[in-house]
Protein backbone atom coordinates (compact mmCIF):
# COMPACT_ATOMS: atom_id res chain seq x y z
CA UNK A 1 -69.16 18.06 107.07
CA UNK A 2 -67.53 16.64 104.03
CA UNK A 3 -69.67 15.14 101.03
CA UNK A 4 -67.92 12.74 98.49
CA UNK A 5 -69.68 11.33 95.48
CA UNK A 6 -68.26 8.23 94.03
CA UNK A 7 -68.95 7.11 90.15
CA UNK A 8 -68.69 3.83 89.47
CA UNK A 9 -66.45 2.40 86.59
CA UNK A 10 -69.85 1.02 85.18
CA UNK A 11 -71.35 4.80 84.61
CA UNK A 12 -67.78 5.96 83.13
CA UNK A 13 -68.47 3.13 80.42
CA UNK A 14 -72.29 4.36 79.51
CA UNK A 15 -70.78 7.78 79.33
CA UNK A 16 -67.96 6.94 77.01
CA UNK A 17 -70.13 4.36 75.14
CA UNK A 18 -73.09 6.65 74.60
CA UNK A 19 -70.40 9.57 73.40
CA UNK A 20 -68.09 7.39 71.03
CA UNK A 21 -71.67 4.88 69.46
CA UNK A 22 -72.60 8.54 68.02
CA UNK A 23 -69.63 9.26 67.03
CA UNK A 24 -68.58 6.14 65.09
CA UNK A 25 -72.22 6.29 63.35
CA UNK A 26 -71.30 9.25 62.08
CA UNK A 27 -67.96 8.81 60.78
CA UNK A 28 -69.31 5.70 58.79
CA UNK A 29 -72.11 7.85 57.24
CA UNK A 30 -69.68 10.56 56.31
CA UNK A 31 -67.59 7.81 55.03
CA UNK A 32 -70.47 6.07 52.82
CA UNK A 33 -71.48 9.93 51.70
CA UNK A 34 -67.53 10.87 50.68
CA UNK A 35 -67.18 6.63 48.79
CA UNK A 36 -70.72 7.12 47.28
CA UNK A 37 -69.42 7.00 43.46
CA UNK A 38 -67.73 3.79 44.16
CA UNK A 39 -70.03 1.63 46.08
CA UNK A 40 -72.55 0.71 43.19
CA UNK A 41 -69.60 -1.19 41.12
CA UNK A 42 -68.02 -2.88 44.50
CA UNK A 43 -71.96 -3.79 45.18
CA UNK A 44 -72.40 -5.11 41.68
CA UNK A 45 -69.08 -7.36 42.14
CA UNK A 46 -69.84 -8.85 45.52
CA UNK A 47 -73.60 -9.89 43.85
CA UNK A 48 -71.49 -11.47 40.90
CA UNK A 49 -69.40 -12.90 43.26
CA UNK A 50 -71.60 -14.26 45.47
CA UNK A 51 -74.26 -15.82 42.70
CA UNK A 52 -70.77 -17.54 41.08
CA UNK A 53 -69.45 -19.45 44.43
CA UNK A 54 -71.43 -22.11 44.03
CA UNK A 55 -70.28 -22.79 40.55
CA UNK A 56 -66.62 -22.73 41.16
CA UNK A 57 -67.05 -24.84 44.41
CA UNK A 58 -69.39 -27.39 42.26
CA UNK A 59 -66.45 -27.28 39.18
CA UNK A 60 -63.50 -27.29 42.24
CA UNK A 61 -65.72 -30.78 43.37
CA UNK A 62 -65.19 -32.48 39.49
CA UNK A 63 -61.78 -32.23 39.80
CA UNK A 64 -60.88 -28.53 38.20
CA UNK A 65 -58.56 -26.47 39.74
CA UNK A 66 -60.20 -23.37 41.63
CA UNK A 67 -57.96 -21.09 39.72
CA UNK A 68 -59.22 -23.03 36.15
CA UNK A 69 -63.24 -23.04 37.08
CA UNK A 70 -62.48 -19.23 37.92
CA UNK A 71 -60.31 -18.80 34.22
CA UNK A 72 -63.51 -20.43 32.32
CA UNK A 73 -66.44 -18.73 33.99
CA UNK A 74 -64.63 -15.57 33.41
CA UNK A 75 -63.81 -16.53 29.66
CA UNK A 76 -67.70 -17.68 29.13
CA UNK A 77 -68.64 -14.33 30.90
CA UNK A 78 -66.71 -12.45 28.53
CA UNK A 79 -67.50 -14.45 25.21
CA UNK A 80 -71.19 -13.37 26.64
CA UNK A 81 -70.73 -9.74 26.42
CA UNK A 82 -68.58 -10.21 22.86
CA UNK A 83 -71.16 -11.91 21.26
């Protein structure tokens, strides 16, 4: 009497799924623990960033140049911190 047991492509994709999800998760934590130092400035820029769109897309709309509205927002940021 001979007994095979077949596994289905479907269960060989939970396995390696459930194995390599873990995995990943923990390679991106180790990642964010090893970059810690660095993410608070990169966070700080992408807020800046993000709040400033708006204004260069509204200043690209008058007729400015994105590179200009860019030029003078960072000038009047500047002049900000100077004075």
């Amino acid at each position: 009497m001979r007994v095979t047991v077949e596994i289905s492509t479907t269960s060989w994709r939970q396995l390696a799924r459930g194995a390599v999800t873990p995995l990943l998760v923990l390679c991106l934590v180790y990642f964010l623990w090893v970059i810690r130092s660095l993410l608070p400035p990169f966070l700080v820029a992408l807020f800046i960033a993000a709040l400033l769109h708006p204004v260069v897309n509204r200043l690209q709309k008058r007729g400015i140049s994105r590179q200009r509205a860019v030029a003078e927002l960072f000038g009047v940021a500047v002049l900000g911190v100077v004075l």
